[in-house]
PDB file of N, CA and C in Angstrom:
ATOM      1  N   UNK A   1       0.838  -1.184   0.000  1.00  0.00           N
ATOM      2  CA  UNK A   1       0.000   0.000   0.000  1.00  0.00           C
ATOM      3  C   UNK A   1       0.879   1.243   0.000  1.00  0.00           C
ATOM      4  N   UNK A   2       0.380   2.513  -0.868  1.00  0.00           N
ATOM      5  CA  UNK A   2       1.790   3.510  -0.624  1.00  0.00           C
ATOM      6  C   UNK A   2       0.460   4.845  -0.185  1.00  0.00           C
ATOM      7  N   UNK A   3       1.729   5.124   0.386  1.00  0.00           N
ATOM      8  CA  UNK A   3       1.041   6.351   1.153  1.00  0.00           C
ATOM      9  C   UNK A   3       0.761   7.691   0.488  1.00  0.00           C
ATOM     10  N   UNK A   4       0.292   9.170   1.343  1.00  0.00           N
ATOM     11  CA  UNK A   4      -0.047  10.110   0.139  1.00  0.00           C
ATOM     12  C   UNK A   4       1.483  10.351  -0.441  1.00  0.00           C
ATOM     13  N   UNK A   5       0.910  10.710  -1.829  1.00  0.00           N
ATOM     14  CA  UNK A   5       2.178  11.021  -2.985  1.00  0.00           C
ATOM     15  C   UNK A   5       2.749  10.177  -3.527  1.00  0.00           C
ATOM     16  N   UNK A   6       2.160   8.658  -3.117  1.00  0.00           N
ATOM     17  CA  UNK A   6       2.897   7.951  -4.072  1.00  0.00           C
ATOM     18  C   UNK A   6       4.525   7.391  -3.025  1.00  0.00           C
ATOM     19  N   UNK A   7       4.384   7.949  -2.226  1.00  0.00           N
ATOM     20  CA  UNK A   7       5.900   7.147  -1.394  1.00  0.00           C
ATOM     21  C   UNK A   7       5.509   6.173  -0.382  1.00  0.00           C
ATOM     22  N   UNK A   8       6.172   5.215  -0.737  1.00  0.00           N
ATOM     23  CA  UNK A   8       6.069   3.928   0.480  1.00  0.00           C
ATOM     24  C   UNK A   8       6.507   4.463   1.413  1.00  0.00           C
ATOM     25  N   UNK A   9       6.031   3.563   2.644  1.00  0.00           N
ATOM     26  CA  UNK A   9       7.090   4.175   3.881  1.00  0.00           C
ATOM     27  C   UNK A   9       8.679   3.985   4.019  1.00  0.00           C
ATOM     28  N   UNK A  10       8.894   2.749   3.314  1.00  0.00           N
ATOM     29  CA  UNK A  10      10.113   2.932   3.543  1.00  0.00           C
ATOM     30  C   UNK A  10      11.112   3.705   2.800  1.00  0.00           C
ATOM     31  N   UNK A  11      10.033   4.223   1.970  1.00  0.00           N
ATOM     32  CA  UNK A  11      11.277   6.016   1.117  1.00  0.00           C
ATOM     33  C   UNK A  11      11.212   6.795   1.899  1.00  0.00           C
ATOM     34  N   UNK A  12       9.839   7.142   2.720  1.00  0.00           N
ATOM     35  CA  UNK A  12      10.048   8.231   3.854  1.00  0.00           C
ATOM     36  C   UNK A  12      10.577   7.954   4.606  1.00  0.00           C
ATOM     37  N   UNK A  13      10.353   6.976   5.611  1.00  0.00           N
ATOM     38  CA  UNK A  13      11.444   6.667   6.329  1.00  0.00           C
ATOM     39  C   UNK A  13      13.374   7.098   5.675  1.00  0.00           C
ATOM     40  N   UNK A  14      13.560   6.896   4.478  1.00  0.00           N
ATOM     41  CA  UNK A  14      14.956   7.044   3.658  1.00  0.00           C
ATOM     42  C   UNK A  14      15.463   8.549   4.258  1.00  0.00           C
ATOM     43  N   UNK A  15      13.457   9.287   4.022  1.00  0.00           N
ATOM     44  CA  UNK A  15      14.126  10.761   3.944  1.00  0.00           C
ATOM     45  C   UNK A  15      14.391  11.570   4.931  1.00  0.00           C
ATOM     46  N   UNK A  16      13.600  11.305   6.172  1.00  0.00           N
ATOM     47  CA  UNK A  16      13.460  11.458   7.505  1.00  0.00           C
ATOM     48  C   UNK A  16      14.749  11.296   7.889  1.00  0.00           C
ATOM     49  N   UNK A  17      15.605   9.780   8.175  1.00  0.00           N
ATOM     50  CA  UNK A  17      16.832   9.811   8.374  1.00  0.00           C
ATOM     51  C   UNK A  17      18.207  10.302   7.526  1.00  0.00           C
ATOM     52  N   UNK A  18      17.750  10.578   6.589  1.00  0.00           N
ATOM     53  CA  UNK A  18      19.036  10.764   5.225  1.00  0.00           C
ATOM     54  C   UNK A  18      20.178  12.073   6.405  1.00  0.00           C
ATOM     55  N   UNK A  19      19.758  12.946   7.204  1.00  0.00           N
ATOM     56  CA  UNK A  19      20.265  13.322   7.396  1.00  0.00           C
ATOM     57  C   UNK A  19      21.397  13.042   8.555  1.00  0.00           C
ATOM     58  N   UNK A  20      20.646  12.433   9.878  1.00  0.00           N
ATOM     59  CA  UNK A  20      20.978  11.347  10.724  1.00  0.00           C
ATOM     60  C   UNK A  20      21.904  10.760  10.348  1.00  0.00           C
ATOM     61  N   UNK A  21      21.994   9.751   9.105  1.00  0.00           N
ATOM     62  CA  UNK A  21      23.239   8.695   8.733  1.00  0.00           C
ATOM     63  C   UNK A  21      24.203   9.711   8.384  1.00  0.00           C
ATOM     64  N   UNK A  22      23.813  10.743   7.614  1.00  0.00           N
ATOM     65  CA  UNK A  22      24.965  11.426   7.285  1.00  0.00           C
ATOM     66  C   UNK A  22      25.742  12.035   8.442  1.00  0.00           C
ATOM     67  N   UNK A  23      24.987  12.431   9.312  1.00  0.00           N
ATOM     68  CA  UNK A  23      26.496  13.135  10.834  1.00  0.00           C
ATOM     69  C   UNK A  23      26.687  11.635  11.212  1.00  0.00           C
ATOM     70  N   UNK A  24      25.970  10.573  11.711  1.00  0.00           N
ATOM     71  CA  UNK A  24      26.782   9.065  11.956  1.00  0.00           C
ATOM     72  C   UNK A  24      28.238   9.139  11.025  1.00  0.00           C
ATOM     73  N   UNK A  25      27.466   9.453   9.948  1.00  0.00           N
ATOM     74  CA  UNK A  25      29.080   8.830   8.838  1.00  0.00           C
ATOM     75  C   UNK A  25      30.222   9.579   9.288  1.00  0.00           C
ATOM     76  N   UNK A  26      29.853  11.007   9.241  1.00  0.00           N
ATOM     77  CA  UNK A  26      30.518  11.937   9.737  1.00  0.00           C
ATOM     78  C   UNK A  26      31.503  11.467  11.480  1.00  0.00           C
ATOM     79  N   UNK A  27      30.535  11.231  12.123  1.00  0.00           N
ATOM     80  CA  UNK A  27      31.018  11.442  13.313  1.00  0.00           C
ATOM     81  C   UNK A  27      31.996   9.625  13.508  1.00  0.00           C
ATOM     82  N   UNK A  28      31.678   8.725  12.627  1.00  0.00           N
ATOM     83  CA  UNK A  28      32.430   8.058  12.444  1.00  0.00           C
ATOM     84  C   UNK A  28      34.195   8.023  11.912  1.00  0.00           C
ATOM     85  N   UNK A  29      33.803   8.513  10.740  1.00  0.00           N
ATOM     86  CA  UNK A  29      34.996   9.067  10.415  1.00  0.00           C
ATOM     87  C   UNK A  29      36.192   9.662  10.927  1.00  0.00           C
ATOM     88  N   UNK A  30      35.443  11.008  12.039  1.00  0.00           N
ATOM     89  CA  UNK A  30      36.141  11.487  12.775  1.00  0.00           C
ATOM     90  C   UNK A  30      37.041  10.610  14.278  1.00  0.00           C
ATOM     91  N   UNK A  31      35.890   9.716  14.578  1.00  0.00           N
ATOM     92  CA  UNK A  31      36.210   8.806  15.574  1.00  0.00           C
ATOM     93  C   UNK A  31      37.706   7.791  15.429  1.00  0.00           C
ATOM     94  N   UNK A  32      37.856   7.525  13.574  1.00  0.00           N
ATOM     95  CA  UNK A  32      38.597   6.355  12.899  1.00  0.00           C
ATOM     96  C   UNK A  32      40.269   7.353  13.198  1.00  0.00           C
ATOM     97  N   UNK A  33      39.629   8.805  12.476  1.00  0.00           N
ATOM     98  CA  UNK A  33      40.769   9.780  12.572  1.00  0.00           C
ATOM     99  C   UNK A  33      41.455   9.748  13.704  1.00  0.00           C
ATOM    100  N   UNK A  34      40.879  10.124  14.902  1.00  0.00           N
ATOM    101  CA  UNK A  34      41.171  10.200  16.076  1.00  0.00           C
ATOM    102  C   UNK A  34      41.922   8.925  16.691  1.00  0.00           C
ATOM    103  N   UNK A  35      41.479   7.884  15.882  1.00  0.00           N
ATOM    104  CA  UNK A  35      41.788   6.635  16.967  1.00  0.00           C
ATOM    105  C   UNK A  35      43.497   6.677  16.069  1.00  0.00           C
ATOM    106  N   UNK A  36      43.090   6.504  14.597  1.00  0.00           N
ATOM    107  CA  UNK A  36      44.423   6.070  13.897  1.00  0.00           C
ATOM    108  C   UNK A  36      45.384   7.195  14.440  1.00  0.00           C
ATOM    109  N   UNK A  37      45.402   8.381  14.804  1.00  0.00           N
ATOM    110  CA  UNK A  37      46.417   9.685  15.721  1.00  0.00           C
ATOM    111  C   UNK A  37      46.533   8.570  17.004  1.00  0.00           C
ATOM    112  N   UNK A  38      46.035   8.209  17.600  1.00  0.00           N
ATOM    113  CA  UNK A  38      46.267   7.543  18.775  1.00  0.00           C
ATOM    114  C   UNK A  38      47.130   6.276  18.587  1.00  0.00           C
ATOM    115  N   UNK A  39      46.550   5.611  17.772  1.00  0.00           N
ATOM    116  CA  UNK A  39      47.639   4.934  17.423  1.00  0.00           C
ATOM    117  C   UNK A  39      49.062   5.197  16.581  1.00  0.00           C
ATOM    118  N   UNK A  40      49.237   6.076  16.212  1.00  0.00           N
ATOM    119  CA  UNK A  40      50.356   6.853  15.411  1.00  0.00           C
ATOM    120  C   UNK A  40      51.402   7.322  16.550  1.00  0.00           C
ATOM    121  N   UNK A  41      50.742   8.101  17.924  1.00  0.00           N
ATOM    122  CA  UNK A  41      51.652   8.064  19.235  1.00  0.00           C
ATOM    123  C   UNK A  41      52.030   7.538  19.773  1.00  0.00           C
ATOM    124  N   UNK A  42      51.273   5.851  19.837  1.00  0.00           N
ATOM    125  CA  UNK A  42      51.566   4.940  20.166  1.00  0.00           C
ATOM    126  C   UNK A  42      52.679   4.086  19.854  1.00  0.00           C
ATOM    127  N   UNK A  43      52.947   4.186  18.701  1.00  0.00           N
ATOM    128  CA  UNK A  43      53.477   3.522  17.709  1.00  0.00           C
ATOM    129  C   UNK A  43      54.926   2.891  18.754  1.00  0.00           C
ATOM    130  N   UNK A  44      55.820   3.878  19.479  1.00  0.00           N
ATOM    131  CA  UNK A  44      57.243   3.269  19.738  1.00  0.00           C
ATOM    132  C   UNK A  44      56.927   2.364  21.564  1.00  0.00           C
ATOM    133  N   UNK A  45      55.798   2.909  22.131  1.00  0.00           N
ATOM    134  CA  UNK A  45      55.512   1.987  23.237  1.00  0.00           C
ATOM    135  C   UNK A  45      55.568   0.414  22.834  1.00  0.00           C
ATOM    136  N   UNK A  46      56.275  -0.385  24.111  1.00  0.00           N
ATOM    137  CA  UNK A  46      56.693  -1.720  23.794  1.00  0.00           C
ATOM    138  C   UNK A  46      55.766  -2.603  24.793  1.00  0.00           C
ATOM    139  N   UNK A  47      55.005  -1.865  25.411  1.00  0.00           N
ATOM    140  CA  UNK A  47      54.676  -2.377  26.476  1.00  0.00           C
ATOM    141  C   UNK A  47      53.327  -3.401  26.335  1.00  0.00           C
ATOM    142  N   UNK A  48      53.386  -4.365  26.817  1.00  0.00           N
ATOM    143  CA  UNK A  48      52.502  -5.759  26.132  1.00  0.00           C
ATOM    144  C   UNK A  48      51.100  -5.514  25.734  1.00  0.00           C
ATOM    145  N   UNK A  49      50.701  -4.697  26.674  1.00  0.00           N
ATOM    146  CA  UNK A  49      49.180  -4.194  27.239  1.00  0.00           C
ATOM    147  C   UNK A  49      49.147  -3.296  25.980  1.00  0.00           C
ATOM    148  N   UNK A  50      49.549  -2.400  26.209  1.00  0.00           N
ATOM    149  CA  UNK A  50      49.413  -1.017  24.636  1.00  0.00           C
ATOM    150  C   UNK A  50      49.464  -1.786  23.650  1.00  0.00           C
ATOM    151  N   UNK A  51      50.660  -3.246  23.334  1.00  0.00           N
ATOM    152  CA  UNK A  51      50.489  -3.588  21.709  1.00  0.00           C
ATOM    153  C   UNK A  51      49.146  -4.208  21.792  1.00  0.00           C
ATOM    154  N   UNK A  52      48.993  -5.232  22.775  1.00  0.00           N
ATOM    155  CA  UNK A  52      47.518  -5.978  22.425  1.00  0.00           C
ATOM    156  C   UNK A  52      46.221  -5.140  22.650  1.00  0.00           C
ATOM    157  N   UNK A  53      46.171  -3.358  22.730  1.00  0.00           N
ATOM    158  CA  UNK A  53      45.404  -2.337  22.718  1.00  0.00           C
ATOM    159  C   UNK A  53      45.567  -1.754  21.263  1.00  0.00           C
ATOM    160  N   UNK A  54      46.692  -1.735  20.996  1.00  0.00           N
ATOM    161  CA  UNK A  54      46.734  -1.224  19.537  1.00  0.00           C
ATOM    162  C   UNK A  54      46.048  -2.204  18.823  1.00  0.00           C
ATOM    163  N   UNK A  55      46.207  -3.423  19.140  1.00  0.00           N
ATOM    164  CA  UNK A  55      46.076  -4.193  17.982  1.00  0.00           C
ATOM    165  C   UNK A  55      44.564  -4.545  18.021  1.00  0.00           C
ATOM    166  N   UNK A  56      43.626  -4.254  18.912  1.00  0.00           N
ATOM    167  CA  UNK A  56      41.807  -4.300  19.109  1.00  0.00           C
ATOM    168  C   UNK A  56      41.616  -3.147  18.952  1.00  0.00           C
ATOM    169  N   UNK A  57      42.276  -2.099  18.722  1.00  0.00           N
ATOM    170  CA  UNK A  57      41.939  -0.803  17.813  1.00  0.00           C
ATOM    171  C   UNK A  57      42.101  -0.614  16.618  1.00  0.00           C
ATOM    172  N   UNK A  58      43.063  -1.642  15.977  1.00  0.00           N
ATOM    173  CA  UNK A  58      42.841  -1.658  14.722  1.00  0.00           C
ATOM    174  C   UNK A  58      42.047  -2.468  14.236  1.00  0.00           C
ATOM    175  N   UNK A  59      42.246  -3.855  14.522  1.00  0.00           N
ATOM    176  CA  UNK A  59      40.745  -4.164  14.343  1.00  0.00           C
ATOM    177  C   UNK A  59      39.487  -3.478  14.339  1.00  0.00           C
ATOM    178  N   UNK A  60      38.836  -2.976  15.249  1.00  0.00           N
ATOM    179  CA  UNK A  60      37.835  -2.033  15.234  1.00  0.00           C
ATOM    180  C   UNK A  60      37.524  -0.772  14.299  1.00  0.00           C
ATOM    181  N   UNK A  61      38.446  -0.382  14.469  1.00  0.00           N
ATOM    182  CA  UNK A  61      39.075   1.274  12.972  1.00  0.00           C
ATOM    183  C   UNK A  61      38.460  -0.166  11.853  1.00  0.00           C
ATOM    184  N   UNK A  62      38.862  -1.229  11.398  1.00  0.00           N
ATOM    185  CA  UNK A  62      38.866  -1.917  10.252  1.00  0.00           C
ATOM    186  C   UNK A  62      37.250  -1.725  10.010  1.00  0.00           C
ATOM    187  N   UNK A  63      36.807  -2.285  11.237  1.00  0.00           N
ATOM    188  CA  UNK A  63      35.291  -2.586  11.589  1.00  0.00           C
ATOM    189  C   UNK A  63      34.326  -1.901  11.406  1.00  0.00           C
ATOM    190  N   UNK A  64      34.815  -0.299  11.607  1.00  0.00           N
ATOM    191  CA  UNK A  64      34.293   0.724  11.738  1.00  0.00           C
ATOM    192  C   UNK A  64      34.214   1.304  10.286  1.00  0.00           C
ATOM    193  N   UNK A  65      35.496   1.170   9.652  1.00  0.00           N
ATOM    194  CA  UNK A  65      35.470   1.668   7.861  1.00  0.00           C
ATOM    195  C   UNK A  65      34.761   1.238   6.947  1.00  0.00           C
ATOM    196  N   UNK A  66      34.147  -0.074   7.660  1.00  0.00           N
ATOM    197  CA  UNK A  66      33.610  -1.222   6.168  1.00  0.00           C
ATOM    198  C   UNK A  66      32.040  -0.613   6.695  1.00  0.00           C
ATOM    199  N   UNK A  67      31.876  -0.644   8.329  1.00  0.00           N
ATOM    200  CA  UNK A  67      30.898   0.151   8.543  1.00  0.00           C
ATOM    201  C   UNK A  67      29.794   1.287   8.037  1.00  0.00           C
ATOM    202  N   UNK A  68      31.122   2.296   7.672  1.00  0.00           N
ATOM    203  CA  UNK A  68      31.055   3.587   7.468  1.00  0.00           C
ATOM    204  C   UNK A  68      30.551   3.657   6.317  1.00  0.00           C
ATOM    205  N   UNK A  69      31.532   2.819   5.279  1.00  0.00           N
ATOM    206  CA  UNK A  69      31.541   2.888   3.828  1.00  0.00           C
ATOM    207  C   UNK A  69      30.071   1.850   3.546  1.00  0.00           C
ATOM    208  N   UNK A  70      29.171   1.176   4.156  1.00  0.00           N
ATOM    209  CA  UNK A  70      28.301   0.489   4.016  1.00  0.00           C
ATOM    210  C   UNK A  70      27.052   1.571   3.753  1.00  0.00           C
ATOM    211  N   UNK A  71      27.452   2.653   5.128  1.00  0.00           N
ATOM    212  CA  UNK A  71      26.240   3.255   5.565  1.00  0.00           C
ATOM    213  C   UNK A  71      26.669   4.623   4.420  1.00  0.00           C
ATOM    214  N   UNK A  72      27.548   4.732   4.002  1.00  0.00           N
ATOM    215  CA  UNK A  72      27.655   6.086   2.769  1.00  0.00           C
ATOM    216  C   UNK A  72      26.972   5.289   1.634  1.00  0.00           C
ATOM    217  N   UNK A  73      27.367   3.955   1.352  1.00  0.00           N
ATOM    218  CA  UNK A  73      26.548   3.456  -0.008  1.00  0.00           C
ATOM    219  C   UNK A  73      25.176   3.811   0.242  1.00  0.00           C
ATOM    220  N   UNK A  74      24.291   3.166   1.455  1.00  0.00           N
ATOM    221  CA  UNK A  74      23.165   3.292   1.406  1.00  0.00           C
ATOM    222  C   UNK A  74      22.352   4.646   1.876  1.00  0.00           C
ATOM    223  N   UNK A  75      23.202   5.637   2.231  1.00  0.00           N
ATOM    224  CA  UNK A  75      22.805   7.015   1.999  1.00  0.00           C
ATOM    225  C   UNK A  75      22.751   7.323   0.563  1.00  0.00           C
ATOM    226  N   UNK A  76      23.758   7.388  -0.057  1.00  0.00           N
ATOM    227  CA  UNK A  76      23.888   7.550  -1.203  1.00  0.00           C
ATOM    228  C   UNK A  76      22.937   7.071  -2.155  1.00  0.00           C
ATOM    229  N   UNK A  77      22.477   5.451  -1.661  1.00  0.00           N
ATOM    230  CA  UNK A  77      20.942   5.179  -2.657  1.00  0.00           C
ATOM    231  C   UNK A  77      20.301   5.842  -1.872  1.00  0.00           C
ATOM    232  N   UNK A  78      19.739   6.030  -1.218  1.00  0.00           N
ATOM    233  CA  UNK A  78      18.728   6.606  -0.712  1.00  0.00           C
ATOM    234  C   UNK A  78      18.230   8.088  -1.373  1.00  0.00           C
ATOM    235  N   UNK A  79      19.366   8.394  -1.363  1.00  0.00           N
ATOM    236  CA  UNK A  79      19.452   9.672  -1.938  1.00  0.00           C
ATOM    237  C   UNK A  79      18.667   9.859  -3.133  1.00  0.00           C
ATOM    238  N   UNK A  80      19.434   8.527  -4.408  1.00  0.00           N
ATOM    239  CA  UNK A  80      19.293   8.567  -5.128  1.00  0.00           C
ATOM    240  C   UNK A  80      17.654   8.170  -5.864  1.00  0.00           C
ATOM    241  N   UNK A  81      17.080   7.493  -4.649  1.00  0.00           N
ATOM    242  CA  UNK A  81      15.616   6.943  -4.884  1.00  0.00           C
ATOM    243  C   UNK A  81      15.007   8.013  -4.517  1.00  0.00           C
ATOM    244  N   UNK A  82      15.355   8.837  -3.983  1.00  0.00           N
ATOM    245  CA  UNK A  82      14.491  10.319  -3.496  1.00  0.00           C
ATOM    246  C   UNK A  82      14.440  11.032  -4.610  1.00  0.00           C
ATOM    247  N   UNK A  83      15.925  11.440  -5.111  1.00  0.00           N
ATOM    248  CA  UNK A  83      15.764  12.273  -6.324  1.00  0.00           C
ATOM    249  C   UNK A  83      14.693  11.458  -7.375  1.00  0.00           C
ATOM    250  N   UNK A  84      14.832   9.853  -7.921  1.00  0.00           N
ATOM    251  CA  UNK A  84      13.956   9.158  -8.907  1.00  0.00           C
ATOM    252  C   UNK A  84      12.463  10.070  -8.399  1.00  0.00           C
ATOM    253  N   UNK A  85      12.128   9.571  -7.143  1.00  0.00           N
ATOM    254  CA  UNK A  85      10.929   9.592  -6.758  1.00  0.00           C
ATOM    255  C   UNK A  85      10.125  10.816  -7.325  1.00  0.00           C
ATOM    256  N   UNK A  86      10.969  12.079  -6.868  1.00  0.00           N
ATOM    257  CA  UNK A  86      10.730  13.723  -7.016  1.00  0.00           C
ATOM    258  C   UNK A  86      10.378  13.506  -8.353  1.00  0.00           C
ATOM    259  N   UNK A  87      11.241  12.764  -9.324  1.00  0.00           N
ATOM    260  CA  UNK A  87      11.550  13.503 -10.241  1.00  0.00           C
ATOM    261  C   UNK A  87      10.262  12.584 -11.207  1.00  0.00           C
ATOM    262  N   UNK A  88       9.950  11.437 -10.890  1.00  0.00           N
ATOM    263  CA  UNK A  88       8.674  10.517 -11.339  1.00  0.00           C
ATOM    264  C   UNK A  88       7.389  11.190 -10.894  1.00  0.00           C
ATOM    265  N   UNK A  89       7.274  12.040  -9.657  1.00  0.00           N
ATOM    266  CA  UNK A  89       5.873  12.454  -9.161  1.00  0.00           C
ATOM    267  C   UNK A  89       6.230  14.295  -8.894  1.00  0.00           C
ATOM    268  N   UNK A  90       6.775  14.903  -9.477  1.00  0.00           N
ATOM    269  CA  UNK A  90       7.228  16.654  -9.250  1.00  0.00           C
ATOM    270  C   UNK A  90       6.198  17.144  -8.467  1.00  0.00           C
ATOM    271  N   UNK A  91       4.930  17.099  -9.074  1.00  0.00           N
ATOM    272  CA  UNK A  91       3.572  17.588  -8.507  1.00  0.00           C
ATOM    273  C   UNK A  91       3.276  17.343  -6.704  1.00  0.00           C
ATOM    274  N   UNK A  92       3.316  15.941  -7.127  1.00  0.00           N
ATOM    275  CA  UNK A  92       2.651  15.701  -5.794  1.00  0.00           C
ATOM    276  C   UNK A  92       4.041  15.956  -4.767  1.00  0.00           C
ATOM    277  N   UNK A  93       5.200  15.654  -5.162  1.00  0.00           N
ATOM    278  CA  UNK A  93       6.036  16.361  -4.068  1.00  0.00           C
ATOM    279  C   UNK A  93       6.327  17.730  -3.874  1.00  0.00           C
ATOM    280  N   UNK A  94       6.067  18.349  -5.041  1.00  0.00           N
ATOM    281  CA  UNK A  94       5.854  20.020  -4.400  1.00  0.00           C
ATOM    282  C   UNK A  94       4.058  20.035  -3.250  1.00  0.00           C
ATOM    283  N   UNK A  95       3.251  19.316  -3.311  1.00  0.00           N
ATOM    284  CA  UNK A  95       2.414  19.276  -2.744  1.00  0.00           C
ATOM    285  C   UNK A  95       2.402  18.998  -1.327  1.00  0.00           C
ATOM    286  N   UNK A  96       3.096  17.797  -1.652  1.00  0.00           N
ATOM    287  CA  UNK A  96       3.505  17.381   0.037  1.00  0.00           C
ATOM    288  C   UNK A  96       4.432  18.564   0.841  1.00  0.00           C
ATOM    289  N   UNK A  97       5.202  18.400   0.041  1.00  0.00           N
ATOM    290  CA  UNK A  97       6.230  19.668   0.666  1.00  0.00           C
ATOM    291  C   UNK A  97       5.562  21.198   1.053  1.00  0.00           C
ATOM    292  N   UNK A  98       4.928  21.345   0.338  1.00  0.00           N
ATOM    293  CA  UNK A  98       3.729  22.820   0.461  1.00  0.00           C
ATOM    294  C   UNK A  98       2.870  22.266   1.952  1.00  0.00           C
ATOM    295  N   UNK A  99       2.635  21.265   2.001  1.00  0.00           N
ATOM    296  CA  UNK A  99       1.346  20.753   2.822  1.00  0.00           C
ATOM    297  C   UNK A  99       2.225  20.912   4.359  1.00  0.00           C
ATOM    298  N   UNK A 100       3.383  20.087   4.498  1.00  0.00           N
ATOM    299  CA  UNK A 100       4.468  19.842   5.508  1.00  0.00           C
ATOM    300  C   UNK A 100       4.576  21.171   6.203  1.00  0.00           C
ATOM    301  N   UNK A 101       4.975  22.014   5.484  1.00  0.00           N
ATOM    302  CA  UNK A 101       5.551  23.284   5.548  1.00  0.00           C
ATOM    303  C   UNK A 101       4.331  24.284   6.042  1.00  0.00           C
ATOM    304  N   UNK A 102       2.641  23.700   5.622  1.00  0.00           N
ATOM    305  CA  UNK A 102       1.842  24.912   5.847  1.00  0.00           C
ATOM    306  C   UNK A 102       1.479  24.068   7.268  1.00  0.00           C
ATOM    307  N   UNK A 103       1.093  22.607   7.722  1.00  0.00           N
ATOM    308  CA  UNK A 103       1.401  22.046   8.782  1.00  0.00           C
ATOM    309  C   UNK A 103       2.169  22.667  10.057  1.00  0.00           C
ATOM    310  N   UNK A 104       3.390  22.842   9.340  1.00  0.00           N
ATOM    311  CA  UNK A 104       4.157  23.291  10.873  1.00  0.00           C
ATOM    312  C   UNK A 104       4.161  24.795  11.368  1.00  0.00           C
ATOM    313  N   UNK A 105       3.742  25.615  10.085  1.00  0.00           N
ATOM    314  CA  UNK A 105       3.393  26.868  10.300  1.00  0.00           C
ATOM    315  C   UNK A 105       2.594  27.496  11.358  1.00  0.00           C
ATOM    316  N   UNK A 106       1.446  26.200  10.605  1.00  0.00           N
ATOM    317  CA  UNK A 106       0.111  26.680  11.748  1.00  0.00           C
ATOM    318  C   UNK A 106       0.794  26.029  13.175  1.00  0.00           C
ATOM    319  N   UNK A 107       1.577  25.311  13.427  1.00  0.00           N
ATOM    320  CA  UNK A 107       1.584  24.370  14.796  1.00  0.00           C
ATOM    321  C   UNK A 107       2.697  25.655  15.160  1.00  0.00           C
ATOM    322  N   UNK A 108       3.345  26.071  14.833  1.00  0.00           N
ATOM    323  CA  UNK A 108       4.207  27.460  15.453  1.00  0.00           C
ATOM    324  C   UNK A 108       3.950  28.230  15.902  1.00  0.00           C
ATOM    325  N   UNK A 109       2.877  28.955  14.517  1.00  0.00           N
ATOM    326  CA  UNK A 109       1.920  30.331  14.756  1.00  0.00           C
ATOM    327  C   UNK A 109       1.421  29.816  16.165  1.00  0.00           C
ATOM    328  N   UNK A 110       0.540  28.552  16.641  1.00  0.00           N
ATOM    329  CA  UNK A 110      -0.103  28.718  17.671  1.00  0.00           C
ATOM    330  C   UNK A 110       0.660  28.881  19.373  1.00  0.00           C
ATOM    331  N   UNK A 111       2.121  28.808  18.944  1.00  0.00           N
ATOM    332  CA  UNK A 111       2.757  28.542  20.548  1.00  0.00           C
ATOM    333  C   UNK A 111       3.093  30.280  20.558  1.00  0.00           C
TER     334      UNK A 111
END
């Protein structure tokens, strides 16, 4: 069954979060950065504990990239089924979008 305009839920759902995954990706990235600097200082410590710490941080950084790069592909479709969508129904998504927008107006105007 698809909802008004012609979008299933799970495209809205796509569009609702599209932005969400994108600071995740973001804030992932930054996390990988941070860790691989940590391990870069690390680098001349000999001490047993730090190597077998380095070495479940790289693992993880590994874990975290295939992660990352999973969740950019499927932003990236997402994206790309949004633009199809717009661009298969123009009307009814300037409609929705008009409708959304006169929605939150009135719920503003009233506070």
């Amino acid at each position: 069954m698809e909802a008004a305009g012609g979008c299933k839920p799970d495209e809205r759902d796509n569009m609702s979060t599209g932005n969400q995954t994108e600071k995740l990706v973001e804030d992932i990235k930054t996390v990988v950065r941070d860790a691989e600097e940590l391990l870069r200082a690390t680098g001349n410590d000999l001490n047993e504990k730090t190597q077998e710490a380095r070495r479940r941080l790289s693992e993880t950084l590994d874990s975290a990239r295939l992660s990352c790069q999973s969740a950019e592909a499927r932003l990236r479709e997402g994206f790309r089924e949004t633009d199809q969508l717009i661009r298969e129904h123009p009307y009814e998504s300037l409609g929705i979008g008009f409708g959304i927008g006169l929605l939150l107006g009135l719920l503003a105007g009233k506070k």
